[in-house]
Protein backbone atom coordinates (compact mmCIF):
# COMPACT_ATOMS: atom_id res chain seq x y z
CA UNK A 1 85.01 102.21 114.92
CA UNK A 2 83.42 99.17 112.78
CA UNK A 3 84.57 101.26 109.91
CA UNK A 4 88.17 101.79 110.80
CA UNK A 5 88.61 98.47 111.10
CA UNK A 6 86.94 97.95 108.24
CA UNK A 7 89.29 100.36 106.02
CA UNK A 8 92.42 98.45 108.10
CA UNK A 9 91.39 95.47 107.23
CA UNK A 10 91.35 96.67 103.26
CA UNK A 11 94.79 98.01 103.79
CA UNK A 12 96.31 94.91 105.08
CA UNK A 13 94.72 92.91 102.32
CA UNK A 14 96.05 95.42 99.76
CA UNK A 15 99.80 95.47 101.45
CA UNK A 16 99.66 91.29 101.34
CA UNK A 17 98.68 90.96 97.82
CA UNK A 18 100.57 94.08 96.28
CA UNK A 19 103.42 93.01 98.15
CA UNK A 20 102.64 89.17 96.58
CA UNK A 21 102.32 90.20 92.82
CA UNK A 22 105.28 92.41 93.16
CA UNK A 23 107.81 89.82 94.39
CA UNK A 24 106.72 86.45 93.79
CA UNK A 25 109.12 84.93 92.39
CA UNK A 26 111.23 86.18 95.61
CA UNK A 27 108.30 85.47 98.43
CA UNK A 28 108.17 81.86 97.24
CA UNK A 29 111.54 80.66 96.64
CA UNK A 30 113.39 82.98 99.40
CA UNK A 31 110.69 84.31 102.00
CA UNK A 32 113.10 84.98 104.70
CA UNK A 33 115.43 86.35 102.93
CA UNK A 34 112.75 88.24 101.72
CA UNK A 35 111.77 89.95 104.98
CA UNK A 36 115.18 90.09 106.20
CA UNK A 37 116.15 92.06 103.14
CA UNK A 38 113.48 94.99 104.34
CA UNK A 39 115.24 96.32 107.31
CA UNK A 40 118.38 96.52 105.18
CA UNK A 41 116.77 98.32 102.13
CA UNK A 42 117.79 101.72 101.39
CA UNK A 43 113.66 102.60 101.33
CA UNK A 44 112.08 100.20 103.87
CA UNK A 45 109.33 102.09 103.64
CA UNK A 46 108.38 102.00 99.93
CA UNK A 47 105.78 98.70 100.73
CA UNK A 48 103.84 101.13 102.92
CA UNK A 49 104.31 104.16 100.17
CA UNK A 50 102.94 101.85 97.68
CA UNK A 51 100.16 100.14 99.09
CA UNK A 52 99.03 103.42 100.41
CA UNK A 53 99.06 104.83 96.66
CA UNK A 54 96.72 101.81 95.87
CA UNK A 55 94.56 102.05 98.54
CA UNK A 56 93.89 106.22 97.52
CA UNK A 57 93.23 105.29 93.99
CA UNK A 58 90.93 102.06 95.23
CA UNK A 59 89.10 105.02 97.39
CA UNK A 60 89.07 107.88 94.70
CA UNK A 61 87.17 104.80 92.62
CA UNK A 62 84.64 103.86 95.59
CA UNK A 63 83.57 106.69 96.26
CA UNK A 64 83.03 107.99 92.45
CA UNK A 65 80.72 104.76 92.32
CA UNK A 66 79.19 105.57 95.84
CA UNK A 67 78.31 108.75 94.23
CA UNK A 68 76.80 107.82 91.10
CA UNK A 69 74.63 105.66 92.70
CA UNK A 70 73.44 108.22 94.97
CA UNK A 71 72.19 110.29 92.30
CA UNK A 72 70.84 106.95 90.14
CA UNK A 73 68.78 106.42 93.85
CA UNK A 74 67.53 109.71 93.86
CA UNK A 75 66.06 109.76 90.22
C-alpha cells in the first residue's frame, strides 16, 4: 500500500508541475479563471491525459535504470 501511495504521490507532483510549466503565464495572472475555465473546456480531461503520458514515459525510464542496475549488481 506504501507503494501506491508512493506512485500517487508522483502523479500529483507530475499533474501540479506539468500543469505549472504549461500555463504559467495563465496560473499566475488569472488562477481562477484558470480552474473555472476546466469544467467549460471542450477536453477537461486532457490535464489527466497528459500527465498520465508523462508519468508512463517517467516509468518506462525507471524501470530501464532499475534494470540495468540489476544486472551491474549481479556482475
Amino acid at each position: 500500500m506504501l507503494s501506491l501511495k508512493k506512485e500517487l504521490i508522483i502523479y500529483i507532483i507530475l499533474f501540479i508541475i506539468s500543469s505549472l510549466v504549461f500555463h504559467n503565464s495563465v496560473w499566475f495572472s488569472h488562477p481562477i479563471e484558470q480552474i473555472s475555465a476546466l469544467s467549460s473546456h471542450g477536453m477537461p480531461y486532457h490535464p489527466f491525459l497528459y500527465t498520465f503520458l508523462i508519468y508512463l514515459v517517467l516509468g518506462i525510464i525507471r524501470v530501464v535504470f532499475t534494470l540495468i542496475k540489476k544486472i551491474f549488481k549481479r556482475g
